[in-house]
Protein backbone atom coordinates (compact mmCIF):
# COMPACT_ATOMS: atom_id res chain seq x y z
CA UNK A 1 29.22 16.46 -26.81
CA UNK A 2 25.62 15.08 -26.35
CA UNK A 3 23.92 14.81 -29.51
CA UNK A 4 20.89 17.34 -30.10
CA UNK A 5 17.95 18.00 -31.81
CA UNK A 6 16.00 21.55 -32.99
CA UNK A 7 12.84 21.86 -32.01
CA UNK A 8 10.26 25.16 -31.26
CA UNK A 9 8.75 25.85 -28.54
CA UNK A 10 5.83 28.47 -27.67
CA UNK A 11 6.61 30.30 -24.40
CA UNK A 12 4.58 33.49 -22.88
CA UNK A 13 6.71 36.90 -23.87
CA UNK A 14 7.37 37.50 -20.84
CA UNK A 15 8.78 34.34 -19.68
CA UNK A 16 11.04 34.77 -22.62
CA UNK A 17 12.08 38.40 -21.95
CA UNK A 18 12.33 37.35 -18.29
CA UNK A 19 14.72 34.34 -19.80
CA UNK A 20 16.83 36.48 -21.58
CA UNK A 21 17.19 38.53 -18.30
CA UNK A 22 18.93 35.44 -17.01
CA UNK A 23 20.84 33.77 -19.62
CA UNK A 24 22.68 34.59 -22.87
CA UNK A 25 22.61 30.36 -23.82
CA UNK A 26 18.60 30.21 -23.64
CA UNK A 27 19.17 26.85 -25.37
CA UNK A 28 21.13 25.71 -22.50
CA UNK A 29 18.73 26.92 -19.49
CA UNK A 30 16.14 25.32 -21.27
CA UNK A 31 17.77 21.73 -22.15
CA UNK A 32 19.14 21.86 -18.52
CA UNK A 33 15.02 22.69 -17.09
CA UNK A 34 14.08 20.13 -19.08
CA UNK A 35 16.96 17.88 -17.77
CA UNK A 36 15.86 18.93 -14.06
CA UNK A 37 12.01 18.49 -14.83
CA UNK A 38 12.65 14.58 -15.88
CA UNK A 39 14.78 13.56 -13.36
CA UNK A 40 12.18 14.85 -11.17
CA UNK A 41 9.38 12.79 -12.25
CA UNK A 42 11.59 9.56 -12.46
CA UNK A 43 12.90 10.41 -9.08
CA UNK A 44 8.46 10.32 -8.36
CA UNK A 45 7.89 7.24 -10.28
CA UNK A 46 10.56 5.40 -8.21
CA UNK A 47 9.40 6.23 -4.97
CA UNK A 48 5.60 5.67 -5.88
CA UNK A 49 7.15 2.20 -6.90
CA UNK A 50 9.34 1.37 -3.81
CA UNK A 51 6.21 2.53 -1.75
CA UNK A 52 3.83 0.17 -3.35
CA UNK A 53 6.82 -2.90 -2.98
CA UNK A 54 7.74 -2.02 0.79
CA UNK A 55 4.77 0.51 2.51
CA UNK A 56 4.69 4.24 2.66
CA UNK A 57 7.38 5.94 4.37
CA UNK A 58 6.95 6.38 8.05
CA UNK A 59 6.73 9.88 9.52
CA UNK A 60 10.40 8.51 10.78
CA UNK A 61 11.80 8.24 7.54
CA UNK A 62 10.16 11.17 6.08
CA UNK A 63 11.70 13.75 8.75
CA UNK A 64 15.56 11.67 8.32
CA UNK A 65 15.22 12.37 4.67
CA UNK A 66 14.34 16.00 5.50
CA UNK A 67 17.13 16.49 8.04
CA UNK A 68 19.73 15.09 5.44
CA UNK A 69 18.07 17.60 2.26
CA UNK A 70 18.69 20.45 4.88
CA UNK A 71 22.18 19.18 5.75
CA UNK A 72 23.58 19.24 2.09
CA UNK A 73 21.22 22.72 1.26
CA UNK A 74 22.65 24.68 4.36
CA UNK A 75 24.86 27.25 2.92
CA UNK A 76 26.89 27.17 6.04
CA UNK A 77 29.79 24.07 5.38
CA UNK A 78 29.87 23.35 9.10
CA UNK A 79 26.16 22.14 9.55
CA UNK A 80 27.04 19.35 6.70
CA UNK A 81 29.35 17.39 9.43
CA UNK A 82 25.84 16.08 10.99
């Protein structure tokens, strides 16, 4: 198990009653937000860092990357065989 640490945290009320629509482990949603929320900015960082070593993406590369994100998101199994 991952080690932990307590902490508080001020939310509105009705994110929190909206929260507890959703979850019975708000501990869990939360750590696993948080979780999301870094890997997205390190996922940003890294680009803005490949970008400034090798160029901005071309228009190219920027609709492959899109066509492969829609490939794996497509809830139908068969459109993933692109």
């Amino acid at each position: 198990m991952a080690e932990t640490t307590r902490i508080t945290v001020t939310l509105p009320t009705a994110d929190v009653e909206a929260l507890k629509k959703l979850t019975d482990n708000v501990s869990a949603y939360v750590a696993e937000a948080v979780a999301r929320k870094i890997r997205h900015e390190l996922l940003g960082e890294e680009l803005r860092r490949y970008q400034d070593e090798h160029g901005a993406f071309t228009e190219e590369e920027l609709a492959e990357a899109r066509a492969e994100i829609a490939a794996v998101l497509a809830p139908d199994p068969s459109a993933r065989a692109a």
